[in-house]
PDB file of N, CA and C in Angstrom:
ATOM      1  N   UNK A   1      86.406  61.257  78.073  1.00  0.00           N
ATOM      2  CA  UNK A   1      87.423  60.817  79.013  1.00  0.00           C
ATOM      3  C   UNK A   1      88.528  61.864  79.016  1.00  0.00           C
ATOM      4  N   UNK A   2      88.438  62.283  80.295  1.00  0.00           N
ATOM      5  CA  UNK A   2      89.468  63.883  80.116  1.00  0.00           C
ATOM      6  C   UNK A   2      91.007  63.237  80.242  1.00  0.00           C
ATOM      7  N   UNK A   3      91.347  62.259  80.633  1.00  0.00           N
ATOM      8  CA  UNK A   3      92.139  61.513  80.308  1.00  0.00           C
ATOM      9  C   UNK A   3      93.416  61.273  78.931  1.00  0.00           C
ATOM     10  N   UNK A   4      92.511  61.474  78.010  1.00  0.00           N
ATOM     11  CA  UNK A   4      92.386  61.363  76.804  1.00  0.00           C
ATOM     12  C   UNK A   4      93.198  62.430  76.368  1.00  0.00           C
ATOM     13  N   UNK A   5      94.336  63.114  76.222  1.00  0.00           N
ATOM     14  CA  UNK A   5      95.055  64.510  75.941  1.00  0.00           C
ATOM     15  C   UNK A   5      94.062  65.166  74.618  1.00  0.00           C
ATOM     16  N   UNK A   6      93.650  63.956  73.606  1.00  0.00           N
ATOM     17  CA  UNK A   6      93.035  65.389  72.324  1.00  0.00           C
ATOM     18  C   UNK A   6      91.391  66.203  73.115  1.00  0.00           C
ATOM     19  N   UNK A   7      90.725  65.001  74.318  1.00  0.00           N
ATOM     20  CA  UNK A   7      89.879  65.846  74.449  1.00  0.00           C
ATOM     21  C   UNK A   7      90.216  67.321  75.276  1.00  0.00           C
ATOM     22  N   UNK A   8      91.663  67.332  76.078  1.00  0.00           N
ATOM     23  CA  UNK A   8      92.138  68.160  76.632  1.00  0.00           C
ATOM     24  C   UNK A   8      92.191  69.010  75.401  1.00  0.00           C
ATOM     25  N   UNK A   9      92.535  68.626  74.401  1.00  0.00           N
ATOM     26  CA  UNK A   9      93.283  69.902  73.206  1.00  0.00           C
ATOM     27  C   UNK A   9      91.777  70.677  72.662  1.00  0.00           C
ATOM     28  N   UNK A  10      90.689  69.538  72.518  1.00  0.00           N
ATOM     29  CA  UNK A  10      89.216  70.241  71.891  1.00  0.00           C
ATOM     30  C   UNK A  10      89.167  71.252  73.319  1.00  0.00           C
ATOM     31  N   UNK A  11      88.674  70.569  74.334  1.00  0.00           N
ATOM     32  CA  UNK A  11      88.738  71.543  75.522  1.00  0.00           C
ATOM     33  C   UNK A  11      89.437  73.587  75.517  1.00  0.00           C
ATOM     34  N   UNK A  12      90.737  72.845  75.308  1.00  0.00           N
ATOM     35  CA  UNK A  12      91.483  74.192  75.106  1.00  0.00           C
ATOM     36  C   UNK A  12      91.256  74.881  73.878  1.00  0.00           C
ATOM     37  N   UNK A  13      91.370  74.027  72.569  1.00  0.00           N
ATOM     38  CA  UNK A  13      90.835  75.087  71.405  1.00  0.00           C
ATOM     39  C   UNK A  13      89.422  75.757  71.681  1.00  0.00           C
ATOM     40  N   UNK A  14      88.199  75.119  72.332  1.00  0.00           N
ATOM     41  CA  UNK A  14      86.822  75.700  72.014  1.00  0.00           C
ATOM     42  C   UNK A  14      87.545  77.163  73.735  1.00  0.00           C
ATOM     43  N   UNK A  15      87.960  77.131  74.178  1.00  0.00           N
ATOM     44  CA  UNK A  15      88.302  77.995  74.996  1.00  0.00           C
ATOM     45  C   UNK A  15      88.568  79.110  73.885  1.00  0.00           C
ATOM     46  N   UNK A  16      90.112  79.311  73.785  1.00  0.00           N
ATOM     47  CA  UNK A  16      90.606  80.007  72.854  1.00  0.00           C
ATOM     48  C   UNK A  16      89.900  80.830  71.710  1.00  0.00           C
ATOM     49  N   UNK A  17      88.510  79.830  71.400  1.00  0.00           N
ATOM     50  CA  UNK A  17      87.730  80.457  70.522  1.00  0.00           C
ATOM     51  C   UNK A  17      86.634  81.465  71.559  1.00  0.00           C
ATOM     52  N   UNK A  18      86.922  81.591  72.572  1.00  0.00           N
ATOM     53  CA  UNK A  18      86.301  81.828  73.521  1.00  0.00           C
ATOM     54  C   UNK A  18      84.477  81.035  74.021  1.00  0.00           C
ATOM     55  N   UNK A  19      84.829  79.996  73.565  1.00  0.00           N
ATOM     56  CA  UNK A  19      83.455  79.483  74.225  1.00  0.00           C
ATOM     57  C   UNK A  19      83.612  78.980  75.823  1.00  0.00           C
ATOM     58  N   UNK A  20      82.312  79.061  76.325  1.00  0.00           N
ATOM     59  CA  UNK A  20      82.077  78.805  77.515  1.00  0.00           C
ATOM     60  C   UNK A  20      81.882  77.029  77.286  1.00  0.00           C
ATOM     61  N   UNK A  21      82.948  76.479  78.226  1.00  0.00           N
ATOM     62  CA  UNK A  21      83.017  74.817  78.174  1.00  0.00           C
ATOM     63  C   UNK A  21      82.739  74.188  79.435  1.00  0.00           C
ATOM     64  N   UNK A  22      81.757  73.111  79.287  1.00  0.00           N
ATOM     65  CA  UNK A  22      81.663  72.861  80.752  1.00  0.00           C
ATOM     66  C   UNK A  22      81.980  71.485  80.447  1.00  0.00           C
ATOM     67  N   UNK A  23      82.603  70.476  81.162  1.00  0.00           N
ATOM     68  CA  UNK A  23      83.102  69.232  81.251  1.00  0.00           C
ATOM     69  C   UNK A  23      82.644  68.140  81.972  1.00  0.00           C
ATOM     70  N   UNK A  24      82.339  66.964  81.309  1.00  0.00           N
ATOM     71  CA  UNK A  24      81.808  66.485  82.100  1.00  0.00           C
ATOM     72  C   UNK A  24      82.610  65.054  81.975  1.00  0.00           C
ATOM     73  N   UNK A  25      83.017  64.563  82.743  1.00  0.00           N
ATOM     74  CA  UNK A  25      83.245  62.753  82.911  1.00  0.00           C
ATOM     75  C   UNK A  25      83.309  62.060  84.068  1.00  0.00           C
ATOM     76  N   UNK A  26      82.221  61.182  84.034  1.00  0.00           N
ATOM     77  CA  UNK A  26      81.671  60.315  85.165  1.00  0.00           C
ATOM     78  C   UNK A  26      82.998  59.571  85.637  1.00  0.00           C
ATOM     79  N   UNK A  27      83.906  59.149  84.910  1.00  0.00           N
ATOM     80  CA  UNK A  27      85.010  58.074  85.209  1.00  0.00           C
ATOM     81  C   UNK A  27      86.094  58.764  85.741  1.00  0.00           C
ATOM     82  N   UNK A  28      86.387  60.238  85.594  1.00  0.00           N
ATOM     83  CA  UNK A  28      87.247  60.822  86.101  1.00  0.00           C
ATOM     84  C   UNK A  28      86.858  61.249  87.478  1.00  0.00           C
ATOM     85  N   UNK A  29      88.708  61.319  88.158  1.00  0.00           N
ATOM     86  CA  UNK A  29      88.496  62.236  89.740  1.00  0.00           C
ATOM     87  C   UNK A  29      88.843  63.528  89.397  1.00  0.00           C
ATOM     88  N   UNK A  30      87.731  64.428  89.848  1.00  0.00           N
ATOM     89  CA  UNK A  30      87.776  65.880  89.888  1.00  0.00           C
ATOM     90  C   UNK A  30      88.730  66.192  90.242  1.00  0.00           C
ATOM     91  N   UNK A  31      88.972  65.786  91.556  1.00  0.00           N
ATOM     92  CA  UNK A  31      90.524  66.524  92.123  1.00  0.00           C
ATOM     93  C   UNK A  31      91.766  66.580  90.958  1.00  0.00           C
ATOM     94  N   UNK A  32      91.872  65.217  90.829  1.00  0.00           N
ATOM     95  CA  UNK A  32      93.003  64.721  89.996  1.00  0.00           C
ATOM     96  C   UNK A  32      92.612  65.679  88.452  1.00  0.00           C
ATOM     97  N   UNK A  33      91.983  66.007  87.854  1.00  0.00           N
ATOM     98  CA  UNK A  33      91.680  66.571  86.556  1.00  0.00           C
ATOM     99  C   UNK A  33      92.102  68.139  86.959  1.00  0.00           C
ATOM    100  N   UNK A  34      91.619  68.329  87.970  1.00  0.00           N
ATOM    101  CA  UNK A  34      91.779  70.152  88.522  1.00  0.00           C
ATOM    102  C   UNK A  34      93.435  70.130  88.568  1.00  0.00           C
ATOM    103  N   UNK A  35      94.002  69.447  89.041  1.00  0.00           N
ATOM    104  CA  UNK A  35      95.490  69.316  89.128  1.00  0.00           C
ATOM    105  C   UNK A  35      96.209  69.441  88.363  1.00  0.00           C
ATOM    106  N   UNK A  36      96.139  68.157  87.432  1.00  0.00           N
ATOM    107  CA  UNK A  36      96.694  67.923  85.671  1.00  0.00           C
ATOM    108  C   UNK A  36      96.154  69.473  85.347  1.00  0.00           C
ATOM    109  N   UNK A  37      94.978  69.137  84.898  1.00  0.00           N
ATOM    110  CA  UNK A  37      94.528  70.303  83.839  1.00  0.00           C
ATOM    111  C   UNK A  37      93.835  71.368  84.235  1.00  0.00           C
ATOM    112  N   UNK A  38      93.512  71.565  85.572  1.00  0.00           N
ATOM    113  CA  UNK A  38      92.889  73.027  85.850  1.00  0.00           C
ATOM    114  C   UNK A  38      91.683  72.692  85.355  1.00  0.00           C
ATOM    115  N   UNK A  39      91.339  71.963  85.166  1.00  0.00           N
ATOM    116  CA  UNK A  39      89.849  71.647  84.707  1.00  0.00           C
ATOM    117  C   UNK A  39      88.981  71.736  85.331  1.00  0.00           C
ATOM    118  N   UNK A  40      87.829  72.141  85.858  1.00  0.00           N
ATOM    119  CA  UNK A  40      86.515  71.998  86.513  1.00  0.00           C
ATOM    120  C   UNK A  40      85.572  71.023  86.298  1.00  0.00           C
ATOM    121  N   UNK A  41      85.483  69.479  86.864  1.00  0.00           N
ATOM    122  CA  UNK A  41      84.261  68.635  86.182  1.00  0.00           C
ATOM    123  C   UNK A  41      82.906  69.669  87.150  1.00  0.00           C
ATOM    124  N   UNK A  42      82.205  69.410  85.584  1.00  0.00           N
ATOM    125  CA  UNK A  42      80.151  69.109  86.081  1.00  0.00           C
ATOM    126  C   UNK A  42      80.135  67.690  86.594  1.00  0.00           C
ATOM    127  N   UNK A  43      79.294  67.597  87.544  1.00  0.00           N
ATOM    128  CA  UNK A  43      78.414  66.363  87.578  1.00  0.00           C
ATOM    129  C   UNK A  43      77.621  65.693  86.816  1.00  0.00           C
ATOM    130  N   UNK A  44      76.663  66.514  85.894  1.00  0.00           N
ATOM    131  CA  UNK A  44      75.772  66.509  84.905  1.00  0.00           C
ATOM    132  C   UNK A  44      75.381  67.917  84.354  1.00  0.00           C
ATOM    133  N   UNK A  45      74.497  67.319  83.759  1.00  0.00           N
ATOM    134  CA  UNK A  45      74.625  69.262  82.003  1.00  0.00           C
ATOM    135  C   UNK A  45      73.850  70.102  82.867  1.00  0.00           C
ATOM    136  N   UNK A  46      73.957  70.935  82.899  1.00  0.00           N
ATOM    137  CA  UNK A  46      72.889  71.911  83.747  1.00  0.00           C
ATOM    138  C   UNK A  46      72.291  72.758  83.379  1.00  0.00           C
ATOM    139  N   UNK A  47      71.887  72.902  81.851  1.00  0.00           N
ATOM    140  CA  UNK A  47      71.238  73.925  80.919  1.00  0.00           C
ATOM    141  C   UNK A  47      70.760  73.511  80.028  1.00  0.00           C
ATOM    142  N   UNK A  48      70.862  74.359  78.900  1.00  0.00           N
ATOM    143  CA  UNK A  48      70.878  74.366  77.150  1.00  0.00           C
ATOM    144  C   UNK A  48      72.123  74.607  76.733  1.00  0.00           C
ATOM    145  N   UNK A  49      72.722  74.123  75.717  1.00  0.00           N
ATOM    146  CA  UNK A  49      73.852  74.000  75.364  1.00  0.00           C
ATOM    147  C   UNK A  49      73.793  74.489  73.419  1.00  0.00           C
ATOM    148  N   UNK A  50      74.345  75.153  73.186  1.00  0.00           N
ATOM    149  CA  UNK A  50      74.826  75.567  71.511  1.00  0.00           C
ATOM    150  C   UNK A  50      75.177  74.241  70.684  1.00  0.00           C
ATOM    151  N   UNK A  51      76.068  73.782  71.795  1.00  0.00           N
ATOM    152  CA  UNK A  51      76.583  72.595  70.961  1.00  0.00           C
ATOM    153  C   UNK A  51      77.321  71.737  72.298  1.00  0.00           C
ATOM    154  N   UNK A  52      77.267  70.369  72.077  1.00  0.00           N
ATOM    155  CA  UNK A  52      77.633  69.212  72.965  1.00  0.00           C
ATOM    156  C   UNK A  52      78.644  68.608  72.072  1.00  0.00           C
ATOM    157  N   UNK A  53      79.415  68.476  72.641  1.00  0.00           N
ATOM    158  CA  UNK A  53      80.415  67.506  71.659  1.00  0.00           C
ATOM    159  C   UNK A  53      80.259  66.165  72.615  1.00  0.00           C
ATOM    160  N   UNK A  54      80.571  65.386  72.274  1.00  0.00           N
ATOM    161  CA  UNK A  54      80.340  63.430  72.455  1.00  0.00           C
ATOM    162  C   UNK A  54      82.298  63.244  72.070  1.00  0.00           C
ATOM    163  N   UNK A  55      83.149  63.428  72.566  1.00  0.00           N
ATOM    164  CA  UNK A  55      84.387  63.341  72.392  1.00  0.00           C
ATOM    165  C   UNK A  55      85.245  61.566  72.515  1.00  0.00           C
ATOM    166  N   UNK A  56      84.045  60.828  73.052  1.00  0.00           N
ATOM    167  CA  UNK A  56      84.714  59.437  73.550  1.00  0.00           C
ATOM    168  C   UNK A  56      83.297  58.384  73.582  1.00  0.00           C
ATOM    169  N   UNK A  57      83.700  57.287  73.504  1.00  0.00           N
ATOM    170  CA  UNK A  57      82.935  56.061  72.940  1.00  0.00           C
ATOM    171  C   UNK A  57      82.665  55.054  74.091  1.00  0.00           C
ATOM    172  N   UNK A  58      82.604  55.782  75.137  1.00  0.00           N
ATOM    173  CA  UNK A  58      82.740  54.583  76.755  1.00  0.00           C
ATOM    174  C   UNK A  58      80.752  54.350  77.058  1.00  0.00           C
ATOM    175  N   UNK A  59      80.731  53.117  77.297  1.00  0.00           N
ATOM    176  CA  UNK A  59      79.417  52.416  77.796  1.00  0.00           C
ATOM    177  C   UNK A  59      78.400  53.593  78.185  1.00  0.00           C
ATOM    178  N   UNK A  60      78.526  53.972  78.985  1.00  0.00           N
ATOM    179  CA  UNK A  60      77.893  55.130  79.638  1.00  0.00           C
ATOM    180  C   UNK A  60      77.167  55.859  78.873  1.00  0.00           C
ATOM    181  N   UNK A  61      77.544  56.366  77.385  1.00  0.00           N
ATOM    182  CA  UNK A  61      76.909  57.148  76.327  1.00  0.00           C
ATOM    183  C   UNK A  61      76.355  56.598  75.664  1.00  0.00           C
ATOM    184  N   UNK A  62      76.716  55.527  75.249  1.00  0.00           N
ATOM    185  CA  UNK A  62      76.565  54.647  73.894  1.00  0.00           C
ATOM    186  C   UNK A  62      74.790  54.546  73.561  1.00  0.00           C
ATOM    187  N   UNK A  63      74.484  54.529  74.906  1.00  0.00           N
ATOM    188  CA  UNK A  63      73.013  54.249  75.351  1.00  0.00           C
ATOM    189  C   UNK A  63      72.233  55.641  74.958  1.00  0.00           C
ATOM    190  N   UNK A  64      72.737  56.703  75.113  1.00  0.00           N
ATOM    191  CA  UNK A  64      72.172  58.034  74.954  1.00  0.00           C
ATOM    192  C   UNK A  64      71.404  58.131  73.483  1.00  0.00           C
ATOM    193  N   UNK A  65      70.639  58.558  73.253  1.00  0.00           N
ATOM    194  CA  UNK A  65      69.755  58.860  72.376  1.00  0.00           C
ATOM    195  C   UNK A  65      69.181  60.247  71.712  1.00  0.00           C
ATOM    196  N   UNK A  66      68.916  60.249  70.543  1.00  0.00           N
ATOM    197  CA  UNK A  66      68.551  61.838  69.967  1.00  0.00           C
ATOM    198  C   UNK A  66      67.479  62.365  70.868  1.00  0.00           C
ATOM    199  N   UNK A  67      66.494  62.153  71.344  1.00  0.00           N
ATOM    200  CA  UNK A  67      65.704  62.805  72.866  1.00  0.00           C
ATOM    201  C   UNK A  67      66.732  63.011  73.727  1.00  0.00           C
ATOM    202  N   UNK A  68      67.828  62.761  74.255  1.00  0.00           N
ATOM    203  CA  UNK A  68      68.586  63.097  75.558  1.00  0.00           C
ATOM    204  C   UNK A  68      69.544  64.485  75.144  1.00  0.00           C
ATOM    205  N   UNK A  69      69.796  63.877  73.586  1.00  0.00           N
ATOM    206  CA  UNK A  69      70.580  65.403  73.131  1.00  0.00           C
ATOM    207  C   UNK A  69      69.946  66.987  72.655  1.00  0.00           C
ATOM    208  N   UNK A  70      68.831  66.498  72.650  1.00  0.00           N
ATOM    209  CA  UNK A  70      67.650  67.542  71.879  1.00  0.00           C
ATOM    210  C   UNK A  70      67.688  67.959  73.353  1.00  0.00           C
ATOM    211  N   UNK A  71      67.120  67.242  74.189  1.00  0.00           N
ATOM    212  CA  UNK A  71      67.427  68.344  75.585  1.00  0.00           C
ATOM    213  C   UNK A  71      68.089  69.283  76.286  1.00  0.00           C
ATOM    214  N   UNK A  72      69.433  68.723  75.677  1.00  0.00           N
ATOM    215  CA  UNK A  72      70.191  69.692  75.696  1.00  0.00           C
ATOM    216  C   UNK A  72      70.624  70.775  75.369  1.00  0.00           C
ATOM    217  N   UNK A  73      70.030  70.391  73.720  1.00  0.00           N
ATOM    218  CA  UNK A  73      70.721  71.202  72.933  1.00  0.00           C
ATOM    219  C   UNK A  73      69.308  73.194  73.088  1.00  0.00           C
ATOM    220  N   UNK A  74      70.096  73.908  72.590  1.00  0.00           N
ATOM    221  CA  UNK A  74      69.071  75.118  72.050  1.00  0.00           C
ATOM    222  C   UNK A  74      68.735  74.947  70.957  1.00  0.00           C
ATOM    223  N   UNK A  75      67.161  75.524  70.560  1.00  0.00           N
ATOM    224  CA  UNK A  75      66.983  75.003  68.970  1.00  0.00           C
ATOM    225  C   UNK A  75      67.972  75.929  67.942  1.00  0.00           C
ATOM    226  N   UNK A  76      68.616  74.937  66.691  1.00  0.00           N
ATOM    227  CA  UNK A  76      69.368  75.099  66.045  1.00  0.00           C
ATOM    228  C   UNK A  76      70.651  74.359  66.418  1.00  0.00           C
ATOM    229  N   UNK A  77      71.030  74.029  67.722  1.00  0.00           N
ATOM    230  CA  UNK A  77      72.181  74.069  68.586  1.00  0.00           C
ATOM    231  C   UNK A  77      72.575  72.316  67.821  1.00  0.00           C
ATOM    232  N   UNK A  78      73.912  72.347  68.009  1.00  0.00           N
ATOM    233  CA  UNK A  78      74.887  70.763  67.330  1.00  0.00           C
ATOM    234  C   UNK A  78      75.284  69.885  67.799  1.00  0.00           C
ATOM    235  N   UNK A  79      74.870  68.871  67.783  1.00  0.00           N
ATOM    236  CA  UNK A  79      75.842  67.457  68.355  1.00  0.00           C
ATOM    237  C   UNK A  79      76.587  67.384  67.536  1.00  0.00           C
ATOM    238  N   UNK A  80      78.163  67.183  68.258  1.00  0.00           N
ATOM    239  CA  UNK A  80      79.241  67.094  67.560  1.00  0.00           C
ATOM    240  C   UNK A  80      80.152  65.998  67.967  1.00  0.00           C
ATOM    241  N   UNK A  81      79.562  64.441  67.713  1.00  0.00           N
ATOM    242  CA  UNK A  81      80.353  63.343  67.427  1.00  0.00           C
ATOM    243  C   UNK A  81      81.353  62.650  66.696  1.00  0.00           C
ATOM    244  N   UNK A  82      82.340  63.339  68.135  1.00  0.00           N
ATOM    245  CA  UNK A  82      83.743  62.742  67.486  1.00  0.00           C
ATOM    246  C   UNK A  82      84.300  61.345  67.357  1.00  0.00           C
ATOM    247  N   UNK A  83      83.446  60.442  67.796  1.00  0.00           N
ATOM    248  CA  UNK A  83      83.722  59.035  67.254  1.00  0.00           C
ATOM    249  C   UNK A  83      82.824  58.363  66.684  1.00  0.00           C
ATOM    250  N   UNK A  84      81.842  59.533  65.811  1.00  0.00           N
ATOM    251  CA  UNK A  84      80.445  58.624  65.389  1.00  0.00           C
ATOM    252  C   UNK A  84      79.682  57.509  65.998  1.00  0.00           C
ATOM    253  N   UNK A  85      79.673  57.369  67.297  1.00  0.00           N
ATOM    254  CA  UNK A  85      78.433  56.497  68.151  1.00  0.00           C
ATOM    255  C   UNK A  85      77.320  57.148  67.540  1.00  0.00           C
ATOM    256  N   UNK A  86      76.797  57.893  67.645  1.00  0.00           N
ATOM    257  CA  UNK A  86      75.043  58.258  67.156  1.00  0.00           C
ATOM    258  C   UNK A  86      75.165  58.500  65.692  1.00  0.00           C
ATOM    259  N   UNK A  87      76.128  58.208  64.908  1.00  0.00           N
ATOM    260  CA  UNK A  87      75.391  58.358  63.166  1.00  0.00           C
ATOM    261  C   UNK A  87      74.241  57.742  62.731  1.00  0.00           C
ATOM    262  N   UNK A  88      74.127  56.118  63.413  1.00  0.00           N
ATOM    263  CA  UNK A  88      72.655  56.036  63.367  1.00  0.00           C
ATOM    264  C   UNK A  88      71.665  56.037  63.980  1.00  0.00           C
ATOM    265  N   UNK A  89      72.061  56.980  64.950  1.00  0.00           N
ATOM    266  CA  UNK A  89      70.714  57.196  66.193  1.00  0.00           C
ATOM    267  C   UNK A  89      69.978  58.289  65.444  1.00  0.00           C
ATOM    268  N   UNK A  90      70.703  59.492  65.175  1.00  0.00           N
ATOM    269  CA  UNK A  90      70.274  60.884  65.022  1.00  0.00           C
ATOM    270  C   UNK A  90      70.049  60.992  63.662  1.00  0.00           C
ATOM    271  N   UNK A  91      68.530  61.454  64.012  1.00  0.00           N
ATOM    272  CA  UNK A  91      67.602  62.125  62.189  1.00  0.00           C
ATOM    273  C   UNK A  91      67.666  63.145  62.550  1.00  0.00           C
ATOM    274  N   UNK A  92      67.207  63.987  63.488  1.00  0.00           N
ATOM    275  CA  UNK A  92      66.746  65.174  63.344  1.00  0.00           C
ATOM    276  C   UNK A  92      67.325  66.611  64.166  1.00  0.00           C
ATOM    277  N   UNK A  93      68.461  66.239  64.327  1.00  0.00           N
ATOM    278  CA  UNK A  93      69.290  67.247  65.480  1.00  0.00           C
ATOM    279  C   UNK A  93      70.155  67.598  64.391  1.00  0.00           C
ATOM    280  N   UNK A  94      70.740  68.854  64.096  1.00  0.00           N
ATOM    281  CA  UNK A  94      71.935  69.478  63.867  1.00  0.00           C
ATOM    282  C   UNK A  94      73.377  68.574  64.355  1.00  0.00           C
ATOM    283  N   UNK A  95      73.428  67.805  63.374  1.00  0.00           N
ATOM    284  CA  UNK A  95      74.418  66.697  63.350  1.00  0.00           C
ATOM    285  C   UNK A  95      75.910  66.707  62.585  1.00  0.00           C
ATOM    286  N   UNK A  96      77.080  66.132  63.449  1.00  0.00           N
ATOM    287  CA  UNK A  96      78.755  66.272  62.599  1.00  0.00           C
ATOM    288  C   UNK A  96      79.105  65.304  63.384  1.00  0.00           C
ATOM    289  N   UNK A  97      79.845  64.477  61.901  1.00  0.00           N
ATOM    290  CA  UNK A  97      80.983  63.744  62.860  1.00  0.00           C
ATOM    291  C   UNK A  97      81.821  63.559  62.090  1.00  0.00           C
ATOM    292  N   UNK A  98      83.091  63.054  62.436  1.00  0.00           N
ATOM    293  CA  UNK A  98      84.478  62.877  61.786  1.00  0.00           C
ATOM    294  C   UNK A  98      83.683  61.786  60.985  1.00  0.00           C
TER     295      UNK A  98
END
């Protein structure tokens, strides 16, 4: 939820570290996010990803599963759950959470 100012702050730190960030939230208006924050939403993931962070705990994810993130991910690549929803979904993915 870009909403959310700390996911704005992960946003801006993984920048800074220079990673390439792509954003995604179904509940937000693009316009309105480009405004506030200069942000660019995705619609949905459009690749392989190093690492996915899971930053928020809304219905929509909760459902997601270690097959939906393995898709995403490149092999080796990290799910990085910041409110622990999947601690007990995920055996076998390159796994962190607070």
């Amino acid at each position: 939820d870009i909403r959310n100012s700390k996911v704005v702050d992960i946003i801006n730190e993984m920048k800074d570290f220079g990673a390439t960030v792509e954003v995604i939230d179904p509940g937000a208006d693009a316009q309105e996010v480009k405004h506030e924050y200069g942000l660019e939403l995705a619609k949905e993931p459009a690749g392989q990803y190093d690492a996915v962070i899971a930053a928020v705990s809304h219905k929509e994810y909760t459902s997601l599963d270690e097959n939906y993130f393995a898709s995403l991910l490149v092999p080796g690549g990290v799910l990085v759950d910041i409110k622990g929803i999947y601690r007990k979904k995920v055996k076998n993915l390159n796994y962190w959470s607070l």
